[in-house]
N, C-alpha and C. Protein backbone atom coordinates (compact mmCIF):
# COMPACT_ATOMS: atom_id res chain seq x y z
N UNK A 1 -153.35 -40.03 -17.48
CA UNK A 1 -153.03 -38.79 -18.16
C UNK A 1 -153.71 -38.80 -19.54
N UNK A 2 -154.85 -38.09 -19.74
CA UNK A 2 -154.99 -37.61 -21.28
C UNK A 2 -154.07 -37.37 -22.07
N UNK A 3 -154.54 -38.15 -23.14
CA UNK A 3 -153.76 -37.72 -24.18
C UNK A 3 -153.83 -36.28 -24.83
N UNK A 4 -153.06 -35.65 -25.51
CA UNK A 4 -152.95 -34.14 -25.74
C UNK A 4 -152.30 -34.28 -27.24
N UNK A 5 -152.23 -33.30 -28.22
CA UNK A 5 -152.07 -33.17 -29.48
C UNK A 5 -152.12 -31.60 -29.66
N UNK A 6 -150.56 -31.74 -30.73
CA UNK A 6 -150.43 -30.13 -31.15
C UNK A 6 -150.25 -29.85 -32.38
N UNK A 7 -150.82 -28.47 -32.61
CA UNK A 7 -151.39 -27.86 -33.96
C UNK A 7 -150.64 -26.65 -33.82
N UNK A 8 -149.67 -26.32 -35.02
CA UNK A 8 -149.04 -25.48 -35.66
C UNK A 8 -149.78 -24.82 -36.89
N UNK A 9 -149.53 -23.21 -37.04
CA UNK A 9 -149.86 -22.54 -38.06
C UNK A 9 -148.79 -21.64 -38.36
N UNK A 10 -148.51 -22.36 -39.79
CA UNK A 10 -146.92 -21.59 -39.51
C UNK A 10 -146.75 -20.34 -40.41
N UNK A 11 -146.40 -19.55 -39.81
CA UNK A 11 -146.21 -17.77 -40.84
C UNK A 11 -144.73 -17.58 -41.00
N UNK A 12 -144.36 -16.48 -41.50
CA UNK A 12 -142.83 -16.19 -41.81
C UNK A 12 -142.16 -15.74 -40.62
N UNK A 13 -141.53 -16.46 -39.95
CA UNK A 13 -140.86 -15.98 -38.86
C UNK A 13 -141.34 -16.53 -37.37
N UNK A 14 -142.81 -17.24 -37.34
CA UNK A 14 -143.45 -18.14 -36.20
C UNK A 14 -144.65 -18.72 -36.47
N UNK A 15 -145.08 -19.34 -35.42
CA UNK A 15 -146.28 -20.12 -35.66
C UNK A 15 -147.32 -19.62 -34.51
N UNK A 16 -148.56 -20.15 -34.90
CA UNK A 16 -149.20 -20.03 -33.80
C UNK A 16 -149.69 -21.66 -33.39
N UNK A 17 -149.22 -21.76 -32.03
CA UNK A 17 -149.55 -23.30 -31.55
C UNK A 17 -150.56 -23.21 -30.52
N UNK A 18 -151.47 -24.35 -30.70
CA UNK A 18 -152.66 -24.42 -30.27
C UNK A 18 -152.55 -26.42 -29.34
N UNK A 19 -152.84 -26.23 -28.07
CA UNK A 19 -152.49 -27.28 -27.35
C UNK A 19 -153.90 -28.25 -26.81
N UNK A 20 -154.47 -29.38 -27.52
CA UNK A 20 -155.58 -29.94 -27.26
C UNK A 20 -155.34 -31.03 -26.60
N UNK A 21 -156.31 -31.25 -25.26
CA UNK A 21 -156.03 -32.51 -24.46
C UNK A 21 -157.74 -33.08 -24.71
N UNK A 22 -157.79 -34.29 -24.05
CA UNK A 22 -158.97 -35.00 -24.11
C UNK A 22 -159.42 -36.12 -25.06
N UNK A 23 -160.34 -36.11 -25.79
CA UNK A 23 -160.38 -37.37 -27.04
C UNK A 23 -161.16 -36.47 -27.77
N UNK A 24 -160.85 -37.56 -29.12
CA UNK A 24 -161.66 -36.94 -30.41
C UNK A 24 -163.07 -36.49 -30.65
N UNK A 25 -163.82 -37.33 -29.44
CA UNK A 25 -165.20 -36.50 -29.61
C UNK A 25 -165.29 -35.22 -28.36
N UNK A 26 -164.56 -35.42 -27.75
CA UNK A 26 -164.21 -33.83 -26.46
C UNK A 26 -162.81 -33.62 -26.45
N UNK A 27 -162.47 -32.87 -27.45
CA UNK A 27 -161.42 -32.02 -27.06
C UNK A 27 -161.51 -31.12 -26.51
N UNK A 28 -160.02 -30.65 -25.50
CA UNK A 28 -160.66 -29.22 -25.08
C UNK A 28 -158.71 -28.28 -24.86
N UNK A 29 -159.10 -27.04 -25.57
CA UNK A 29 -157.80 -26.36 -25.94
C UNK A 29 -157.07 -25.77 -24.12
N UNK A 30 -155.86 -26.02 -23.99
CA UNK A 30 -155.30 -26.01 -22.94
C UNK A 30 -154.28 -24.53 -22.97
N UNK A 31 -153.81 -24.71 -23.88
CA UNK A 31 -152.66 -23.75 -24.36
C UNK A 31 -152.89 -23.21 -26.03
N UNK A 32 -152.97 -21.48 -25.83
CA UNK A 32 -152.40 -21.18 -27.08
C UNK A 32 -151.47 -20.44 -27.34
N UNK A 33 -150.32 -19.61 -27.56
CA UNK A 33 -149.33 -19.23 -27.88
C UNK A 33 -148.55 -19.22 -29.52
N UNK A 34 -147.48 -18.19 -29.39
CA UNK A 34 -147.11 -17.85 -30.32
C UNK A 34 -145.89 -18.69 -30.00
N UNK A 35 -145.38 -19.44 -30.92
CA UNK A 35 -143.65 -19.09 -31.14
C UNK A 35 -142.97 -19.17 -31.55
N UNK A 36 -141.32 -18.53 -31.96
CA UNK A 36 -140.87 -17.54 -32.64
C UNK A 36 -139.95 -18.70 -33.35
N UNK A 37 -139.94 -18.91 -33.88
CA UNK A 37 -138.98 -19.49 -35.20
C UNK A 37 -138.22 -18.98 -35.49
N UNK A 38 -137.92 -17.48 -36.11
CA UNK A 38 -136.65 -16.39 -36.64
C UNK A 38 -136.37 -15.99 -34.73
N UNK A 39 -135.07 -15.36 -35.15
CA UNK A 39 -134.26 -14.85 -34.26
C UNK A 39 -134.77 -13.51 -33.53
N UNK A 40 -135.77 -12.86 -32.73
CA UNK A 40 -135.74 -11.79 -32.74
C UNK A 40 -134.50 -10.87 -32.54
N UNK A 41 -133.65 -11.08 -32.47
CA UNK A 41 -132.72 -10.49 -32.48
C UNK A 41 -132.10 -9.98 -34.17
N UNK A 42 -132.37 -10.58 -34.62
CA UNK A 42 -131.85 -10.77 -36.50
C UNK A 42 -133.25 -11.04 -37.10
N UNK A 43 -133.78 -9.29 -37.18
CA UNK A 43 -135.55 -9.29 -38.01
C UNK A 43 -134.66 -9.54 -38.92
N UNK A 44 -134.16 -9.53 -39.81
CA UNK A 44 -134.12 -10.31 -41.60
C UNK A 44 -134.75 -11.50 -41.28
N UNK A 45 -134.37 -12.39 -40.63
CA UNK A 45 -134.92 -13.93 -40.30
C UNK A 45 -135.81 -14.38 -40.13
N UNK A 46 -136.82 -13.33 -40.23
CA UNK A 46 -138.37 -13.40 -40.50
C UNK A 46 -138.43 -13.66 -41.94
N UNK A 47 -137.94 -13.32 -43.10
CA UNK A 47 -137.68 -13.16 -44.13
C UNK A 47 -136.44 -13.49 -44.88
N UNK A 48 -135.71 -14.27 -44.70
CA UNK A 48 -134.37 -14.44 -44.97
C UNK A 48 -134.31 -14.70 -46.58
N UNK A 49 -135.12 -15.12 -47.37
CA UNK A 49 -134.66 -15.18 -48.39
C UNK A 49 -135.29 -13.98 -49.70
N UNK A 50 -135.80 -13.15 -48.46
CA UNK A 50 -135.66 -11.62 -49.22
C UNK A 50 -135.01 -10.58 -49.24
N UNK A 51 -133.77 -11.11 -48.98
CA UNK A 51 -132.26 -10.89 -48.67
C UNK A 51 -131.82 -10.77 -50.11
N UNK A 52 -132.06 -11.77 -50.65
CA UNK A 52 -131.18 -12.73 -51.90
C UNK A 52 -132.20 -11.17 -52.63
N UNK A 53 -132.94 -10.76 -52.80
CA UNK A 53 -133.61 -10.03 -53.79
C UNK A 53 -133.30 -8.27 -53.36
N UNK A 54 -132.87 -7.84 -52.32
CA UNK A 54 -132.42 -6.78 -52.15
C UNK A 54 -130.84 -6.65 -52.40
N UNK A 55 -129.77 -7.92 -53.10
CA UNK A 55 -128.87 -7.32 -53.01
C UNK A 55 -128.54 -7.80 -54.27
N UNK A 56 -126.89 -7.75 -54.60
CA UNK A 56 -126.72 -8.34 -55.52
C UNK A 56 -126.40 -9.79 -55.37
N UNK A 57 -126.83 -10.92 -56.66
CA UNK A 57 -127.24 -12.70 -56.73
C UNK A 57 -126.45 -12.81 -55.95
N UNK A 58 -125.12 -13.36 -55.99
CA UNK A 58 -124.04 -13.87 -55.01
C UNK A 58 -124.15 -13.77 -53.77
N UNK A 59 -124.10 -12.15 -53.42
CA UNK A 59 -123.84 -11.76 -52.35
C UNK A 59 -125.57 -11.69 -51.30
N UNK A 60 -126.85 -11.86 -52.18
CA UNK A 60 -127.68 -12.12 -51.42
C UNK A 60 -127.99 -13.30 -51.48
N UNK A 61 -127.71 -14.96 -52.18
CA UNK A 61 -127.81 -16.01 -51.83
C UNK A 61 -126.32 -16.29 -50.68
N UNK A 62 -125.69 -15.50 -50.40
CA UNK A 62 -124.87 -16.01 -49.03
C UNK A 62 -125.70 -15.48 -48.04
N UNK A 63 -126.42 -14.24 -47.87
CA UNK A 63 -127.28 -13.67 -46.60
C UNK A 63 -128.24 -14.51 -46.73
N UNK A 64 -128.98 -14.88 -47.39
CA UNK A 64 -130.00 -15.81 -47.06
C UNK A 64 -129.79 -17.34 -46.65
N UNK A 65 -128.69 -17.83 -46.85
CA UNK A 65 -128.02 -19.02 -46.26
C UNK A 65 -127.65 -18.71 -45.01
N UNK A 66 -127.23 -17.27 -44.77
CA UNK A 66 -126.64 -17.31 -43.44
C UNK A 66 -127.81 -16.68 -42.14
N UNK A 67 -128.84 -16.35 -42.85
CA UNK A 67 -130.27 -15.85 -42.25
C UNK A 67 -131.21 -17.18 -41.83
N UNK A 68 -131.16 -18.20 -42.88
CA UNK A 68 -131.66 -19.65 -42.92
C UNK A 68 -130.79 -20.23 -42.05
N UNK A 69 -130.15 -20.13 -41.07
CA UNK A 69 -128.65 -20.27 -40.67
C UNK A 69 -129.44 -20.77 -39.41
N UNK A 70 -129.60 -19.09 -39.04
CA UNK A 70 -130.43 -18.22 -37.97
C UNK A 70 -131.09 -18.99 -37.29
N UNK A 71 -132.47 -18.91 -38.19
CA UNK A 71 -133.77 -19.83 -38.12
C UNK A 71 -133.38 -21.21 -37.71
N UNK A 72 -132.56 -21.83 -38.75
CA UNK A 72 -132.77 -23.14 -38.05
C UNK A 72 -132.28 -23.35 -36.60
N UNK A 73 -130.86 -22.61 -36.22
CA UNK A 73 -130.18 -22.05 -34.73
C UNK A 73 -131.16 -22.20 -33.63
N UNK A 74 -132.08 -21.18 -34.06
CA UNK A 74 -133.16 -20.62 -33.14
C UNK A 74 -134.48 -21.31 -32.51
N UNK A 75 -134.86 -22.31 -34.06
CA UNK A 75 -136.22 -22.94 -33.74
C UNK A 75 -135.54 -24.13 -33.09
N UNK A 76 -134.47 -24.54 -32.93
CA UNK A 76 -134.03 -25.44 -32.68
C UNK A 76 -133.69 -25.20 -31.21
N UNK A 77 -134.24 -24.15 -30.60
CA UNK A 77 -133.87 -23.87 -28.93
C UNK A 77 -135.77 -23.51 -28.66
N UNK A 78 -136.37 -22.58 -29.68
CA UNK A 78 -137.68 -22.53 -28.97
C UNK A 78 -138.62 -23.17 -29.30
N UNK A 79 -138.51 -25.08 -30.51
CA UNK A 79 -139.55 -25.62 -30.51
C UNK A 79 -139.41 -26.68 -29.22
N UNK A 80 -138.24 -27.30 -29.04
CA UNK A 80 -138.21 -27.95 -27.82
C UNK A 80 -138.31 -27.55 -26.46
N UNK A 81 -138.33 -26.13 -26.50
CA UNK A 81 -138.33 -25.54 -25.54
C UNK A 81 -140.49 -25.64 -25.14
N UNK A 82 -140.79 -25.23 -25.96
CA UNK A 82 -142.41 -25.37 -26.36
C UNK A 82 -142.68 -26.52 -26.16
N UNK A 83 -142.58 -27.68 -26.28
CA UNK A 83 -142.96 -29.09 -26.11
C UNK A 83 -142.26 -29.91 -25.01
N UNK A 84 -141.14 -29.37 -24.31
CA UNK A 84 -140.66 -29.49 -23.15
C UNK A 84 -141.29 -29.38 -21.94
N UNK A 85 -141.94 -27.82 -22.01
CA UNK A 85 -142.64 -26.78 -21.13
C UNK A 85 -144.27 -27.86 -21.53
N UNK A 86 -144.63 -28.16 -22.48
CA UNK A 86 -145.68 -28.63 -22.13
C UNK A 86 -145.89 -30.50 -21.51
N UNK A 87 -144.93 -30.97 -21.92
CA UNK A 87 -144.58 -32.35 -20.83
C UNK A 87 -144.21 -31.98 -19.89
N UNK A 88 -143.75 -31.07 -19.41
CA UNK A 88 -143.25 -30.47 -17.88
C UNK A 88 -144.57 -30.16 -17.29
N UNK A 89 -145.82 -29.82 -17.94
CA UNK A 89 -146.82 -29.34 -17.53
C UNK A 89 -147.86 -30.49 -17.00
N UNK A 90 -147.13 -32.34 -17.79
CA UNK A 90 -148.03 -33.31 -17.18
C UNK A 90 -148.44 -33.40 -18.78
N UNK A 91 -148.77 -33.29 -20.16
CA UNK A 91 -148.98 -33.52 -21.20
C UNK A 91 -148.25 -34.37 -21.98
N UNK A 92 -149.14 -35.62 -22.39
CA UNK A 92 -148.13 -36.84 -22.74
C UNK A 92 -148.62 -36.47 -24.37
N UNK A 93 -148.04 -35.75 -25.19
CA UNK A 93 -148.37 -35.20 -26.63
C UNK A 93 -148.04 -36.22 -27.35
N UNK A 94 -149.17 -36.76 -28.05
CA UNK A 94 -149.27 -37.92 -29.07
C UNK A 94 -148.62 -37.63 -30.13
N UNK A 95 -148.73 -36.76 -30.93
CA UNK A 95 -148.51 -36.53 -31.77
C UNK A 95 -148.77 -34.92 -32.56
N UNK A 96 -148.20 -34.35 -33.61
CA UNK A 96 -148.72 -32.50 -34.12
C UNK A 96 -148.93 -32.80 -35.68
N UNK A 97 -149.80 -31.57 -35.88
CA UNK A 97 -149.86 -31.22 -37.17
C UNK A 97 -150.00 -30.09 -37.30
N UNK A 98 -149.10 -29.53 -38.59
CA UNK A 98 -148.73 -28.18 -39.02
C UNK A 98 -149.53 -27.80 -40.09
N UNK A 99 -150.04 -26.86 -40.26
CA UNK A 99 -150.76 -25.89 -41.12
C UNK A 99 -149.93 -25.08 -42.05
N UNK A 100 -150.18 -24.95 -43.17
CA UNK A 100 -149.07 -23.96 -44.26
C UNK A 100 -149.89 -23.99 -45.04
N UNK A 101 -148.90 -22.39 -45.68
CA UNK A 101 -150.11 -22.02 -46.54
C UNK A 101 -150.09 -22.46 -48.06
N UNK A 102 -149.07 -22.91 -48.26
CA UNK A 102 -148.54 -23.63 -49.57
C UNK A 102 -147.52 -24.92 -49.67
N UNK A 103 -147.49 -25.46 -50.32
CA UNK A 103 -146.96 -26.59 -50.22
C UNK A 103 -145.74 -26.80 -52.00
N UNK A 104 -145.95 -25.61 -52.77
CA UNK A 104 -145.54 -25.02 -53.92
C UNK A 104 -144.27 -25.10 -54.00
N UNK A 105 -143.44 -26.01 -54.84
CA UNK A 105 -142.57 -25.94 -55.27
C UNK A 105 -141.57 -24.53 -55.30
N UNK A 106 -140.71 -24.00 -54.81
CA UNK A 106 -140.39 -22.61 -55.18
C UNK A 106 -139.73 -22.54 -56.65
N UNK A 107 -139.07 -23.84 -56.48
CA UNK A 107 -138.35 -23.64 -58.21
C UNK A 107 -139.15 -23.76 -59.37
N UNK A 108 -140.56 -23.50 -59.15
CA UNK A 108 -141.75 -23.82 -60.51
C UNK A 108 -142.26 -22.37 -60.50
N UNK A 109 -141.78 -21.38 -59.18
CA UNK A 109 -142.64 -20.46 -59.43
C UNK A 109 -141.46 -19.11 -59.85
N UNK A 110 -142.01 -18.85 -61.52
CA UNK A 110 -141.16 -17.21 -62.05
C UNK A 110 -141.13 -16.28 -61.12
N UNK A 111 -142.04 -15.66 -60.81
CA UNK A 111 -141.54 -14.17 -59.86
C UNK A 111 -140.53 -14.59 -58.78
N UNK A 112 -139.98 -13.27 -58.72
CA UNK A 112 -138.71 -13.59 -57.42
C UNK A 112 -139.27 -13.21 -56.25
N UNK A 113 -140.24 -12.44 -56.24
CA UNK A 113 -140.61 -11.83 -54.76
C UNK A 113 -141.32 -13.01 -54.47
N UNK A 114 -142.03 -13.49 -55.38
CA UNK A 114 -143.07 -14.73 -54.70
C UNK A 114 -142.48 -16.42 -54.41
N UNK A 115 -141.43 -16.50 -55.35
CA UNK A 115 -140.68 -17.52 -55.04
C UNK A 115 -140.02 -17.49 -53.83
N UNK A 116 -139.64 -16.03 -53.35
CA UNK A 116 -138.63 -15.77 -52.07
C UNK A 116 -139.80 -16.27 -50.66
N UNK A 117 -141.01 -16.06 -50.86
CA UNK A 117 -141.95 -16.03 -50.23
C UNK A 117 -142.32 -17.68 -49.78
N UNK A 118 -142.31 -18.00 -50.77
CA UNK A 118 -142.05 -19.80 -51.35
C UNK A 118 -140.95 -20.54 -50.20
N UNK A 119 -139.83 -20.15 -50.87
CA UNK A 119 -138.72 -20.51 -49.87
C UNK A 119 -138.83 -20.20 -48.73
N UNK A 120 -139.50 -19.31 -48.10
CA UNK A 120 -139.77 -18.86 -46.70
C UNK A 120 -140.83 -19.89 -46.12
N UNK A 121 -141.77 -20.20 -46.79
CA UNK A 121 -142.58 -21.09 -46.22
C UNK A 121 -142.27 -22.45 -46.38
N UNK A 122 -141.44 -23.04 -47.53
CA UNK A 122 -140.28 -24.08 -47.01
C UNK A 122 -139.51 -24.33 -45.71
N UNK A 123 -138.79 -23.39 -46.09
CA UNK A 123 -137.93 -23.00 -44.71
C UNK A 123 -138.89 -23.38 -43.24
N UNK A 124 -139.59 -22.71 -43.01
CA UNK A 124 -140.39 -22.51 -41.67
C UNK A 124 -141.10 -24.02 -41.73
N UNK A 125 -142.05 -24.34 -42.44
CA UNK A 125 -142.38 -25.62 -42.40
C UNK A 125 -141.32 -26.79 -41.82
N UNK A 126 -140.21 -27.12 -42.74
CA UNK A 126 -138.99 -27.66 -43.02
C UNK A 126 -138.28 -27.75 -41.82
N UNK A 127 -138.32 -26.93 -41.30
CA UNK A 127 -137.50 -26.59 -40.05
C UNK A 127 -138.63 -27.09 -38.17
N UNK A 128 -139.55 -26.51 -39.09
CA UNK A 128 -140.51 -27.16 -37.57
C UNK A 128 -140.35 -28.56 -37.88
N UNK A 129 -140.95 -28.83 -38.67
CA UNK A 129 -141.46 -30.44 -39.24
C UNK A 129 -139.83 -31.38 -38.30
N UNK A 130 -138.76 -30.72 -38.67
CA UNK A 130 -137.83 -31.46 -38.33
C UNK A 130 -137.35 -31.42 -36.53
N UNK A 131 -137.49 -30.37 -36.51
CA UNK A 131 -137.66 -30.33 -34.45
C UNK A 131 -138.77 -30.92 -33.73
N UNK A 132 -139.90 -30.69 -33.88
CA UNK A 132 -140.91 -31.97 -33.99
C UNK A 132 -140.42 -33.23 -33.75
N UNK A 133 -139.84 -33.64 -34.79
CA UNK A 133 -139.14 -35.01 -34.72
C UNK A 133 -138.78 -34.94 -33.90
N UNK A 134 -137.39 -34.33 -33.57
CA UNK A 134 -135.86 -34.23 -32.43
C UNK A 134 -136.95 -34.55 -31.53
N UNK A 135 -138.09 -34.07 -31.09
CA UNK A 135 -138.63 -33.99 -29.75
C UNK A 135 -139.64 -35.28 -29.78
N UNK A 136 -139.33 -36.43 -30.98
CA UNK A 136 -139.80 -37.02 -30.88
C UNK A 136 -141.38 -37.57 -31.37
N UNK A 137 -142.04 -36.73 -31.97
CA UNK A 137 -143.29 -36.24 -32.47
C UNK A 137 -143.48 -35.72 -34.07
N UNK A 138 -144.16 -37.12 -34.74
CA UNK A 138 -144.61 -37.02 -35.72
C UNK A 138 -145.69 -36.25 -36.00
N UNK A 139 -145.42 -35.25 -37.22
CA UNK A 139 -145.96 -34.10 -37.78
C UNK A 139 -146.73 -34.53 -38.93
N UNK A 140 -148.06 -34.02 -39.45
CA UNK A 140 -148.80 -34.50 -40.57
C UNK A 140 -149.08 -32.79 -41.25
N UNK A 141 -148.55 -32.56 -41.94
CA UNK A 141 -148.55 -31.39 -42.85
C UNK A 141 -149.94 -30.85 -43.61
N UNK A 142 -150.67 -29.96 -43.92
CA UNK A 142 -151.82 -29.66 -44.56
C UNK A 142 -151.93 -28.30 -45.16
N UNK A 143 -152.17 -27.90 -46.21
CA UNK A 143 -152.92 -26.98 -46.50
C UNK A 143 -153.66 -26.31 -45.87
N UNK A 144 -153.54 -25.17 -45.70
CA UNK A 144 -154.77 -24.29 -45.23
C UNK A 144 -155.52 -23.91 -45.75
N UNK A 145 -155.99 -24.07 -47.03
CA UNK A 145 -157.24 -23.86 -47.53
C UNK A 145 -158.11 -25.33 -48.36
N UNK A 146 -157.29 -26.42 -47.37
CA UNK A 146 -157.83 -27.80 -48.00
C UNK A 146 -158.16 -28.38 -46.24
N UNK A 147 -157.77 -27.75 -45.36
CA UNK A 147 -157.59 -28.36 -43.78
C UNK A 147 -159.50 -28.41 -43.11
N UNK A 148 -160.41 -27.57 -43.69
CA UNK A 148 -161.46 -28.19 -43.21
C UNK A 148 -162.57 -28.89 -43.87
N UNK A 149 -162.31 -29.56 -45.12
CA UNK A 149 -162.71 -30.48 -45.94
C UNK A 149 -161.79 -31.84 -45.35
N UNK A 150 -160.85 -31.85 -44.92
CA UNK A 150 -159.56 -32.94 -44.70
C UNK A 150 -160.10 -33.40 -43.12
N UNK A 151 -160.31 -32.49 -42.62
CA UNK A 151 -160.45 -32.63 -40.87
C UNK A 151 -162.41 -33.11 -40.94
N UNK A 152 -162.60 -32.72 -41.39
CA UNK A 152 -164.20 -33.54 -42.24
C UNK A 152 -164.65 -34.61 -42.39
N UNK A 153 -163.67 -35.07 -42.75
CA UNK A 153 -163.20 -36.59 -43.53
C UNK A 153 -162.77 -37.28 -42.15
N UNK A 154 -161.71 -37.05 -42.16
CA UNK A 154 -160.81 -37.27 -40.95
C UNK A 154 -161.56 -37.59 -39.45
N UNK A 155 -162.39 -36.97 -39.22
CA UNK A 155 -163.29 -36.57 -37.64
C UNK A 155 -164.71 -36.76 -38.08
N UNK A 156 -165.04 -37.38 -39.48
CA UNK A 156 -166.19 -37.44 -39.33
C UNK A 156 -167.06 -37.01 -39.14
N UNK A 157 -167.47 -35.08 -38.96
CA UNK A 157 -168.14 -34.92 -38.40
C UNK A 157 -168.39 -33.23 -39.91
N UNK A 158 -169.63 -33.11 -40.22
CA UNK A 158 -169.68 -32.11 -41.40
C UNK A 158 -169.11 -31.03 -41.51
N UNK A 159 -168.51 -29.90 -42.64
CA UNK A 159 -168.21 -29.74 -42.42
C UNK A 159 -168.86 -27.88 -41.48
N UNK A 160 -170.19 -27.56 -41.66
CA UNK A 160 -170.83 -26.87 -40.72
C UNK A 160 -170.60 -27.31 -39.61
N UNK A 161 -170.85 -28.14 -39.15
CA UNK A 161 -171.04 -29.30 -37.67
C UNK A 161 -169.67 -28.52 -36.93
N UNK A 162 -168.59 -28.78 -38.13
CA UNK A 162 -166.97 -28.88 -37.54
C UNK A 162 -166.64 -27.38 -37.53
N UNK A 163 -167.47 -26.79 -38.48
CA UNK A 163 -166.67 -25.00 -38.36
C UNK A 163 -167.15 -24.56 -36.94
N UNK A 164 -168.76 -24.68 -36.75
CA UNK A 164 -168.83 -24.19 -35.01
C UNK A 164 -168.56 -25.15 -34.11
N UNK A 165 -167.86 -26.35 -33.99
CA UNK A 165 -167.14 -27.25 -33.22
C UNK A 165 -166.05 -26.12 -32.90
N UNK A 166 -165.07 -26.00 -34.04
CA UNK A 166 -163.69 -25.91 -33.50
C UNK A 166 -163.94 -23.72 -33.23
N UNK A 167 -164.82 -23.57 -33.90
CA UNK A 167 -165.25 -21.96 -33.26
C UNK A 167 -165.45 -22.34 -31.35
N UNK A 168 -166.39 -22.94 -31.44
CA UNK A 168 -166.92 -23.20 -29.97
C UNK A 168 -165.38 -23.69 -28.91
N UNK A 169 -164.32 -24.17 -29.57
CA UNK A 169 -163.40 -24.63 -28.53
C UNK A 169 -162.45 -23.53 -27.85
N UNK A 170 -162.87 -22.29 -28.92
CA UNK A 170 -161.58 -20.95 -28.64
C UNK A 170 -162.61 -19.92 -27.36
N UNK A 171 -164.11 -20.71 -27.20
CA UNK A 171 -165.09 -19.40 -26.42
C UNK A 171 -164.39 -19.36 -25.08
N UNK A 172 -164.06 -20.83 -24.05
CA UNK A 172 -163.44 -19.93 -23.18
C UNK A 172 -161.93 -19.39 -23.05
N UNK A 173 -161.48 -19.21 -23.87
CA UNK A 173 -160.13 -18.43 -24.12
C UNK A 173 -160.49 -17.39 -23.89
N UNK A 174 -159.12 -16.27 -23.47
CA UNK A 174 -159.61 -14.71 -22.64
C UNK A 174 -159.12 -14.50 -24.55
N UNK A 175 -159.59 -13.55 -24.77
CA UNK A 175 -158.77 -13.00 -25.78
C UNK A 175 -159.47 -13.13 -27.60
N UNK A 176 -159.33 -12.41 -28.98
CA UNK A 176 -160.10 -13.82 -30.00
C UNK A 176 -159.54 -14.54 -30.29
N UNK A 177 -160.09 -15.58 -30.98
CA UNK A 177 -160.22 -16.97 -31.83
C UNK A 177 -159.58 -17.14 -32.93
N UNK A 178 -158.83 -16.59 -33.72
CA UNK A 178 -158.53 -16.05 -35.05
C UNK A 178 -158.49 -17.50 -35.96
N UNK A 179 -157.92 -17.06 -37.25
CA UNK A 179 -158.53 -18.12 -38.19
C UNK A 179 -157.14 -19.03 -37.83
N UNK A 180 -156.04 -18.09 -37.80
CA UNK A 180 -154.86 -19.42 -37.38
C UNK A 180 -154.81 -20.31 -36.20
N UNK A 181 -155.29 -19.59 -34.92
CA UNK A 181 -155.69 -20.52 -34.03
C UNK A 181 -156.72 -21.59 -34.35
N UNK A 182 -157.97 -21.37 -35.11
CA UNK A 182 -158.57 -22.15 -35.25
C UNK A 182 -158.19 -23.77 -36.65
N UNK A 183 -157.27 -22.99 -37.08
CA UNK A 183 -156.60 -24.00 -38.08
C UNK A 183 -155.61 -24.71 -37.46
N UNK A 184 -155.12 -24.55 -36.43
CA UNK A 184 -153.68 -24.80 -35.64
C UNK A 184 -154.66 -25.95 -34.93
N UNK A 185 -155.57 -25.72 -34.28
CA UNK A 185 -156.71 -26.44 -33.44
C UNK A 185 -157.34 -27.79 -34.57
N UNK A 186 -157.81 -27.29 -35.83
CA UNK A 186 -157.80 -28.76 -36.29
C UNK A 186 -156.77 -29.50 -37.02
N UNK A 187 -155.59 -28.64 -36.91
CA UNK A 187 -154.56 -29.86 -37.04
C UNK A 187 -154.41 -31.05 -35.87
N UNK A 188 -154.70 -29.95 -34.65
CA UNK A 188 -154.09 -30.78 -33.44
C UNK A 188 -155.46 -32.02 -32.95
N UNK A 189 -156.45 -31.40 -33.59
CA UNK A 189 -157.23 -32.29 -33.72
C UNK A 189 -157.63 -33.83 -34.47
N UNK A 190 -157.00 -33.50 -35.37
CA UNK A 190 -156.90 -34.65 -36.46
C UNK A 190 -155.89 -35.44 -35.59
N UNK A 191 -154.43 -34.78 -35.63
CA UNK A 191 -153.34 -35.53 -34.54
C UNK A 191 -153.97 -36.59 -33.31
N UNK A 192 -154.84 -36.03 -32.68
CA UNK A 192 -155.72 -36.59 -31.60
C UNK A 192 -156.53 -37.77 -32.36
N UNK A 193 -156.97 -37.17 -33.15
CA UNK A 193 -157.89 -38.44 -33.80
C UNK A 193 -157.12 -40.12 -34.10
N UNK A 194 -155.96 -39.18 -35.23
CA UNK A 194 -155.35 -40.28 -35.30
C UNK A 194 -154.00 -40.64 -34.50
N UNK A 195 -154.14 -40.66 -33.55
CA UNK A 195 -152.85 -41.39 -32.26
C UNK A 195 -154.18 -42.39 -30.94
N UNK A 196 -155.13 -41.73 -31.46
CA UNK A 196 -156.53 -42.72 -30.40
C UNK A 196 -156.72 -43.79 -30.54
């Protein structure tokens, strides 16, 4: 059984996961999909701690505790459910890495809309990073605007060389390539690299 490695790109409310089997000099993408972290059932939970800023302090730091509630409830039925479905599929997953878009302290940053934004990408990170685990599978965290200088380094391979590498892995996919799939792809790549 090839080894396989997964790449998360995580947004407010889901990720996009990108599923690579093979080795570090041939990978090849198996699975891509969305999935849902917040509750669809409870849209605030896409956003839960822009709760705390539409109401009054008190009474919107309890909705956003109880929205963050949600989320964790939820990812906690559809990340294992996602990494279940793909060992059920015959994929012995080495290991993942998650993509985010900040890594920013929320309590350093003044504005409230952007701090709320902050905490949201805490949250979602925070919460995968830790189901991951449950399922057994160590997560390596990155920047998304430091992830193809890092995966460079990492894979050895330039970083032109590596932008139409990991372009070239989304061509036979029905559908496009987008920049989060392709960032989700060299997380799961690096993962591959280093579990080889």
């Amino acid at each position: 059984m090839a080894s396989a490695a997964l790449g998360l790109r995580v947004k407010s409310g889901w990720a996009t996961a990108v599923l690579l089997v093979g080795t570090p000099a041939e990978p090849t993408v198996v699975d891509r999909r969305e999935v849902q972290l917040a509750d669809p059932r409870v849209p605030a939970s896409r956003q839960p701690y822009h709760a705390a800023l539409a109401t009054h302090r008190a009474a919107g730091v309890k909705a956003a505790e109880r929205l963050a509630k949600v989320v964790r409830q939820f990812a906690r039925r559809s990340v294992p459910a996602l990494v279940e479905g793909y060992r059920l599929a015959g994929h012995r997953i080495c290991g993942a890495g998650i993509v985010v878009g900040s890594v920013v302290e929320p309590a350093t940053i003044g504005n409230e809309h952007i701090r709320a934004h902050a905490e949201e990408g805490r949250l979602f990170r925070t919460v995968l990073e830790e189901c991951l685990r449950d399922c057994g599978l160590r997560a390596s965290i990155v920047v998304e605007k430091e992830i193809v200088a890092l995966a460079s380094r990492t894979l050895g391979v330039p970083e032109p060389s590596l932008r139409q590498s990991v372009s070239a892995l989304g061509r036979p996919l029905r559908g496009p390539w987008r920049a989060d799939e392709k960032s989700a792809a060299l997380a799961a790549w690096m993962a591959l690299k280093g579990r080889s």
